[in-house]
C-alpha atoms as a PDB file:
ATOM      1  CA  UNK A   1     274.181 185.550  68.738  1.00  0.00           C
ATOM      2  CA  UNK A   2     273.809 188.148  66.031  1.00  0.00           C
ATOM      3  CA  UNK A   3     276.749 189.251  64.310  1.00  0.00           C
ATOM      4  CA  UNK A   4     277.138 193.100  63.600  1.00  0.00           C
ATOM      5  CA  UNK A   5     277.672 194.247  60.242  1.00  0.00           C
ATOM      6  CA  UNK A   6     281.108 196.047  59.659  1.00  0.00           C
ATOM      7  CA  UNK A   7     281.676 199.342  58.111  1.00  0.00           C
ATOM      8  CA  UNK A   8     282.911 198.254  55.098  1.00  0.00           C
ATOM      9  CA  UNK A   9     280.104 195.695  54.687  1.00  0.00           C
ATOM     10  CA  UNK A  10     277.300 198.710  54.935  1.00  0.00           C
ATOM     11  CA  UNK A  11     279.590 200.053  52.508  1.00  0.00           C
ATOM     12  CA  UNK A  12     279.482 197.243  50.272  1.00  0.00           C
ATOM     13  CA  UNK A  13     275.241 197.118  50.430  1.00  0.00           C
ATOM     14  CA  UNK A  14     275.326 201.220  49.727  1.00  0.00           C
ATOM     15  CA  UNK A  15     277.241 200.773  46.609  1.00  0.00           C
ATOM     16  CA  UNK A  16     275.116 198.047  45.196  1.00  0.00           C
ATOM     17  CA  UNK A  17     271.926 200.138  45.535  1.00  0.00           C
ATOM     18  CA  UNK A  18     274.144 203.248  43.769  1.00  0.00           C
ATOM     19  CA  UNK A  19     275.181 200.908  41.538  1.00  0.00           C
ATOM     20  CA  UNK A  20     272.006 199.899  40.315  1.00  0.00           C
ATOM     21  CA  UNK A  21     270.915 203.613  38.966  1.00  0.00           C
ATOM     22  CA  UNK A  22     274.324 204.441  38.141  1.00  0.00           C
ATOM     23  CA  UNK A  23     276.035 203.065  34.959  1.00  0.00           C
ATOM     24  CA  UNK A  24     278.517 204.312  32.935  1.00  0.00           C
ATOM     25  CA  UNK A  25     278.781 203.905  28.728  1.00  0.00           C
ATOM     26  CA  UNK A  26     281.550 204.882  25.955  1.00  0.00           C
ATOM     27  CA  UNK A  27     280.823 208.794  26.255  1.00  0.00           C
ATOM     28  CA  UNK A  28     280.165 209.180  29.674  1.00  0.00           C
ATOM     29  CA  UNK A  29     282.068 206.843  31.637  1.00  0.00           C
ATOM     30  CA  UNK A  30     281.478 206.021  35.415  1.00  0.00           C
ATOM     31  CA  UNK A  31     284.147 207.702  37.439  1.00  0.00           C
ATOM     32  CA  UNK A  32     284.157 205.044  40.216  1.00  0.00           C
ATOM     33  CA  UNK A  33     286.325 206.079  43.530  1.00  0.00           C
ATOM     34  CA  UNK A  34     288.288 203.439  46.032  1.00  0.00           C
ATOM     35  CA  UNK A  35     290.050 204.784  49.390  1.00  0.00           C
ATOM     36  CA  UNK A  36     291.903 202.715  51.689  1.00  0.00           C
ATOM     37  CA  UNK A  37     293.220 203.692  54.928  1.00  0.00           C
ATOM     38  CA  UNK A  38     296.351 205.123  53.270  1.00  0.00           C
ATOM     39  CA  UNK A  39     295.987 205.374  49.611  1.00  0.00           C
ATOM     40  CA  UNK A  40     293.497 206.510  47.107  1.00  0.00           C
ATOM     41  CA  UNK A  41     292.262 205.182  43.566  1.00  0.00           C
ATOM     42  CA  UNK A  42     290.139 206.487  40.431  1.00  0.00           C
ATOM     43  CA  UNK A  43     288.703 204.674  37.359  1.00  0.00           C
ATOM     44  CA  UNK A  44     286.904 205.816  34.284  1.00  0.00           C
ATOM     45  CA  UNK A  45     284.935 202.692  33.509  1.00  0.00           C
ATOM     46  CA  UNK A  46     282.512 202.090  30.405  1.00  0.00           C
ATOM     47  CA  UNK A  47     280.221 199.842  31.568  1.00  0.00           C
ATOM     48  CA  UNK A  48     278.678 198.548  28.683  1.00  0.00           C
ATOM     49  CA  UNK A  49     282.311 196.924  27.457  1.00  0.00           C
ATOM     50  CA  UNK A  50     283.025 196.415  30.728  1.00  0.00           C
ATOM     51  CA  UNK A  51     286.334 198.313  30.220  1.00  0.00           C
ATOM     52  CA  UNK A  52     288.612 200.561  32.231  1.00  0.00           C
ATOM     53  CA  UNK A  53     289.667 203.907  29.705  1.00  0.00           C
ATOM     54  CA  UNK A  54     291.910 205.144  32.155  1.00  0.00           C
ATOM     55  CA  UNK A  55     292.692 205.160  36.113  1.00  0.00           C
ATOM     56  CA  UNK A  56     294.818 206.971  38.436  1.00  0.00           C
ATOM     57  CA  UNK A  57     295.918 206.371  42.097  1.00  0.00           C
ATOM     58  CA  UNK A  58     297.861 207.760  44.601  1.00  0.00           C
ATOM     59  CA  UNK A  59     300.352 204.740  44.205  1.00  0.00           C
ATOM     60  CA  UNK A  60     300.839 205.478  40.532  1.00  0.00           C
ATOM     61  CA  UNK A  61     301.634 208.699  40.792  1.00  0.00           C
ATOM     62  CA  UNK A  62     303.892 207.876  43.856  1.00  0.00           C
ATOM     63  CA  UNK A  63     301.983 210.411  46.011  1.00  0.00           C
ATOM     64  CA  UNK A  64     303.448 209.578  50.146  1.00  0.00           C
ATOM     65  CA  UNK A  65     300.574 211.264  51.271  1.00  0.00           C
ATOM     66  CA  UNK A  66     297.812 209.154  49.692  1.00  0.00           C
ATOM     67  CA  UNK A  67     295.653 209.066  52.663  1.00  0.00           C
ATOM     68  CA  UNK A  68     294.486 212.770  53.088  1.00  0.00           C
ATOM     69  CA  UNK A  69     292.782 215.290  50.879  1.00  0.00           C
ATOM     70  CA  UNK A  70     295.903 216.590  48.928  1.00  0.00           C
ATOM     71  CA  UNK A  71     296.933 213.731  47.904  1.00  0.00           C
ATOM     72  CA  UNK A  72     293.349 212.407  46.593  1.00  0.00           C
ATOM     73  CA  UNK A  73     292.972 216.165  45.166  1.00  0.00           C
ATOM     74  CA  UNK A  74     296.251 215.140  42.994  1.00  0.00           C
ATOM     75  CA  UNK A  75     294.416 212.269  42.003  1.00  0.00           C
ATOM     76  CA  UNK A  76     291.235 213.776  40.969  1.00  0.00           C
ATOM     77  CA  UNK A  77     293.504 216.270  38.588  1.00  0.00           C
ATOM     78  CA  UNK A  78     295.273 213.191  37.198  1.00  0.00           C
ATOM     79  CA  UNK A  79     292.145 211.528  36.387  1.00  0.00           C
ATOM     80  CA  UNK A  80     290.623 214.751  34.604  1.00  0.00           C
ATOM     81  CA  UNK A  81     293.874 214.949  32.838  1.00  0.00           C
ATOM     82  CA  UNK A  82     293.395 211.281  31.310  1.00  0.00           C
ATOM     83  CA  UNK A  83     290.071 211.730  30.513  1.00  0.00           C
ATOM     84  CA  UNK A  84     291.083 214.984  28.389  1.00  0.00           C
ATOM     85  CA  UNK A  85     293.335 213.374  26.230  1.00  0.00           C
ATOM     86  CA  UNK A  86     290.840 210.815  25.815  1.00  0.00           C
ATOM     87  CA  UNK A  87     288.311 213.425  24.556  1.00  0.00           C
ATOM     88  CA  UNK A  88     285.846 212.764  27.514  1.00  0.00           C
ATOM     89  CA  UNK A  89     284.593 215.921  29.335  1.00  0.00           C
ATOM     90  CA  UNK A  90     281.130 214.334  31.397  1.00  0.00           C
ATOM     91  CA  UNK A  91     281.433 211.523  33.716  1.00  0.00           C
ATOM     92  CA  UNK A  92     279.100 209.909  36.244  1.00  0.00           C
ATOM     93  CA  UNK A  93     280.495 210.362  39.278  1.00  0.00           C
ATOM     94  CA  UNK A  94     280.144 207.158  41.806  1.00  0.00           C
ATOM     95  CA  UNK A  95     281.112 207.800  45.004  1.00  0.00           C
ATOM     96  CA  UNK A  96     281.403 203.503  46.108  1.00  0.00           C
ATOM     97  CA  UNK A  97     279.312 203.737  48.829  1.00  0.00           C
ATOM     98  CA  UNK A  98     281.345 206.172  50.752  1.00  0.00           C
ATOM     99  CA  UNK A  99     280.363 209.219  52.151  1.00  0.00           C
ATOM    100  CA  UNK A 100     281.175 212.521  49.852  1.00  0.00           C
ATOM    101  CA  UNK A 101     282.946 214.022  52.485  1.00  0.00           C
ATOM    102  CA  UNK A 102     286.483 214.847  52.868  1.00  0.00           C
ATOM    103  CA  UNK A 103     288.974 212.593  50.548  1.00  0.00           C
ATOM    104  CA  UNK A 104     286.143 211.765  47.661  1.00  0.00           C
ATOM    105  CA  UNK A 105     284.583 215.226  48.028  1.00  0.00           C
ATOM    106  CA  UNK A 106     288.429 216.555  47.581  1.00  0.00           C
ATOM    107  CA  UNK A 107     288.948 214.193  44.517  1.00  0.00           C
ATOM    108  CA  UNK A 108     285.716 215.176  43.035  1.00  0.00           C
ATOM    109  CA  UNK A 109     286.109 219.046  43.395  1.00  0.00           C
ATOM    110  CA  UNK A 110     290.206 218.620  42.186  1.00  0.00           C
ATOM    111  CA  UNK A 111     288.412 216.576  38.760  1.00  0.00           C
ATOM    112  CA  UNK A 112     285.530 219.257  38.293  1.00  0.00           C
ATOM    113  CA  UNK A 113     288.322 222.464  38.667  1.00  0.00           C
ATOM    114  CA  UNK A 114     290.841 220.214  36.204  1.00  0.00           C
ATOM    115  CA  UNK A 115     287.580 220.377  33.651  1.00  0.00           C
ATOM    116  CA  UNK A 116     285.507 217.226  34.281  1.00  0.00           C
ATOM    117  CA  UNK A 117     281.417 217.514  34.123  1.00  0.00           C
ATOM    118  CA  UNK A 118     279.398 215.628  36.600  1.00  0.00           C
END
Protein backbone atom coordinates (compact mmCIF):
# COMPACT_ATOMS: atom_id res chain seq x y z
CA UNK A 1 0.00 0.00 0.00
CA UNK A 2 1.19 3.47 -0.87
CA UNK A 3 1.17 5.97 1.69
CA UNK A 4 -0.11 9.57 0.74
CA UNK A 5 1.99 12.42 1.34
CA UNK A 6 0.54 15.00 3.91
CA UNK A 7 0.15 18.64 3.47
CA UNK A 8 2.75 19.65 5.47
CA UNK A 9 5.16 17.13 3.90
CA UNK A 10 4.49 18.79 0.19
CA UNK A 11 5.16 21.72 2.17
CA UNK A 12 8.33 20.60 3.45
CA UNK A 13 9.62 19.43 -0.41
CA UNK A 14 8.32 23.15 -1.73
CA UNK A 15 10.49 24.90 0.68
CA UNK A 16 13.59 22.95 -0.05
CA UNK A 17 13.39 23.72 -3.79
CA UNK A 18 12.73 27.71 -2.63
CA UNK A 19 15.31 27.24 -0.47
CA UNK A 20 17.81 26.33 -2.82
CA UNK A 21 17.60 29.81 -4.97
CA UNK A 22 16.81 31.72 -2.02
CA UNK A 23 19.52 32.71 0.55
CA UNK A 24 19.84 35.38 2.69
CA UNK A 25 23.43 37.36 3.74
CA UNK A 26 24.40 40.29 6.35
CA UNK A 27 22.61 43.13 4.20
CA UNK A 28 19.81 41.47 2.92
CA UNK A 29 18.62 38.96 5.22
CA UNK A 30 16.04 36.14 4.39
CA UNK A 31 12.74 37.05 5.90
CA UNK A 32 11.63 33.41 6.45
CA UNK A 33 7.71 32.99 7.54
CA UNK A 34 6.19 29.96 9.92
CA UNK A 35 2.22 29.68 10.51
CA UNK A 36 0.65 27.20 12.61
CA UNK A 37 -2.91 26.57 12.95
CA UNK A 38 -3.19 29.36 15.56
CA UNK A 39 -0.15 31.43 15.70
CA UNK A 40 2.22 33.11 13.39
CA UNK A 41 6.16 33.63 13.30
CA UNK A 42 8.87 35.87 11.37
CA UNK A 43 12.70 35.70 11.20
CA UNK A 44 15.32 37.85 9.61
CA UNK A 45 18.02 35.26 9.08
CA UNK A 46 21.65 35.87 7.56
CA UNK A 47 22.45 32.88 6.11
CA UNK A 48 25.93 33.01 5.62
CA UNK A 49 26.51 33.20 9.74
CA UNK A 50 23.79 31.20 10.07
CA UNK A 51 22.28 33.79 12.48
CA UNK A 52 18.86 35.08 13.43
CA UNK A 53 19.10 39.39 13.56
CA UNK A 54 15.78 39.61 14.78
CA UNK A 55 12.23 37.69 14.87
CA UNK A 56 8.79 38.42 15.79
CA UNK A 57 5.66 36.24 16.45
CA UNK A 58 2.33 36.48 17.33
CA UNK A 59 3.22 34.82 20.78
CA UNK A 60 5.78 37.50 21.53
CA UNK A 61 3.84 40.16 21.04
CA UNK A 62 0.94 38.39 22.93
CA UNK A 63 -1.38 38.85 19.91
CA UNK A 64 -4.91 36.30 20.91
CA UNK A 65 -5.68 36.40 17.48
CA UNK A 66 -2.52 34.88 15.97
CA UNK A 67 -4.25 32.72 13.56
CA UNK A 68 -5.90 35.23 11.07
CA UNK A 69 -4.66 38.05 8.92
CA UNK A 70 -4.64 40.88 11.61
CA UNK A 71 -2.82 39.35 13.77
CA UNK A 72 0.03 38.13 11.17
CA UNK A 73 -0.37 41.86 9.67
CA UNK A 74 0.84 42.96 13.39
CA UNK A 75 3.56 40.73 12.92
CA UNK A 76 4.76 41.76 9.61
CA UNK A 77 4.87 45.59 11.15
CA UNK A 78 6.85 44.24 14.12
CA UNK A 79 9.29 42.59 11.99
CA UNK A 80 9.80 45.81 9.69
CA UNK A 81 10.13 47.67 12.87
CA UNK A 82 13.22 45.40 14.02
CA UNK A 83 14.75 45.41 10.93
CA UNK A 84 14.71 49.42 11.00
CA UNK A 85 16.51 49.80 13.99
CA UNK A 86 18.82 47.36 12.71
CA UNK A 87 19.50 49.55 9.63
CA UNK A 88 18.14 46.86 7.15
CA UNK A 89 15.60 48.16 4.56
CA UNK A 90 15.73 44.96 1.64
CA UNK A 91 14.98 41.51 2.59
CA UNK A 92 14.36 38.30 0.65
CA UNK A 93 11.19 37.37 1.28
CA UNK A 94 10.65 33.34 1.74
CA UNK A 95 7.39 32.38 1.90
CA UNK A 96 8.33 28.36 3.57
CA UNK A 97 6.64 26.61 1.14
CA UNK A 98 3.28 28.04 1.81
CA UNK A 99 1.05 29.53 -0.43
CA UNK A 100 1.20 33.64 -0.54
CA UNK A 101 -2.24 33.86 0.12
CA UNK A 102 -4.07 35.16 3.00
CA UNK A 103 -1.93 35.15 6.47
CA UNK A 104 1.76 35.36 4.63
CA UNK A 105 0.39 37.60 1.88
CA UNK A 106 -1.08 39.82 4.98
CA UNK A 107 2.36 39.66 6.81
CA UNK A 108 4.20 40.50 3.72
CA UNK A 109 2.02 43.54 2.60
CA UNK A 110 1.89 44.80 6.70
CA UNK A 111 6.24 44.55 6.34
CA UNK A 112 6.34 46.30 2.79
CA UNK A 113 3.68 49.36 4.11
CA UNK A 114 5.93 49.44 7.63
CA UNK A 115 9.03 50.17 4.98
CA UNK A 116 10.61 46.79 4.14
CA UNK A 117 11.93 46.15 0.31
CA UNK A 118 11.38 42.82 -1.24
Amino acid sequence: MIKKESKNDMRKRRHTRVRKNVTGTAAMPRLNVFRSNTQIFAQLINDEDGTTLASSSSVELKIKTGGNAEGAALVGKDIAEKAKKLKITKVVFDRGGYLYHGRVAALAEAARKAGLEF
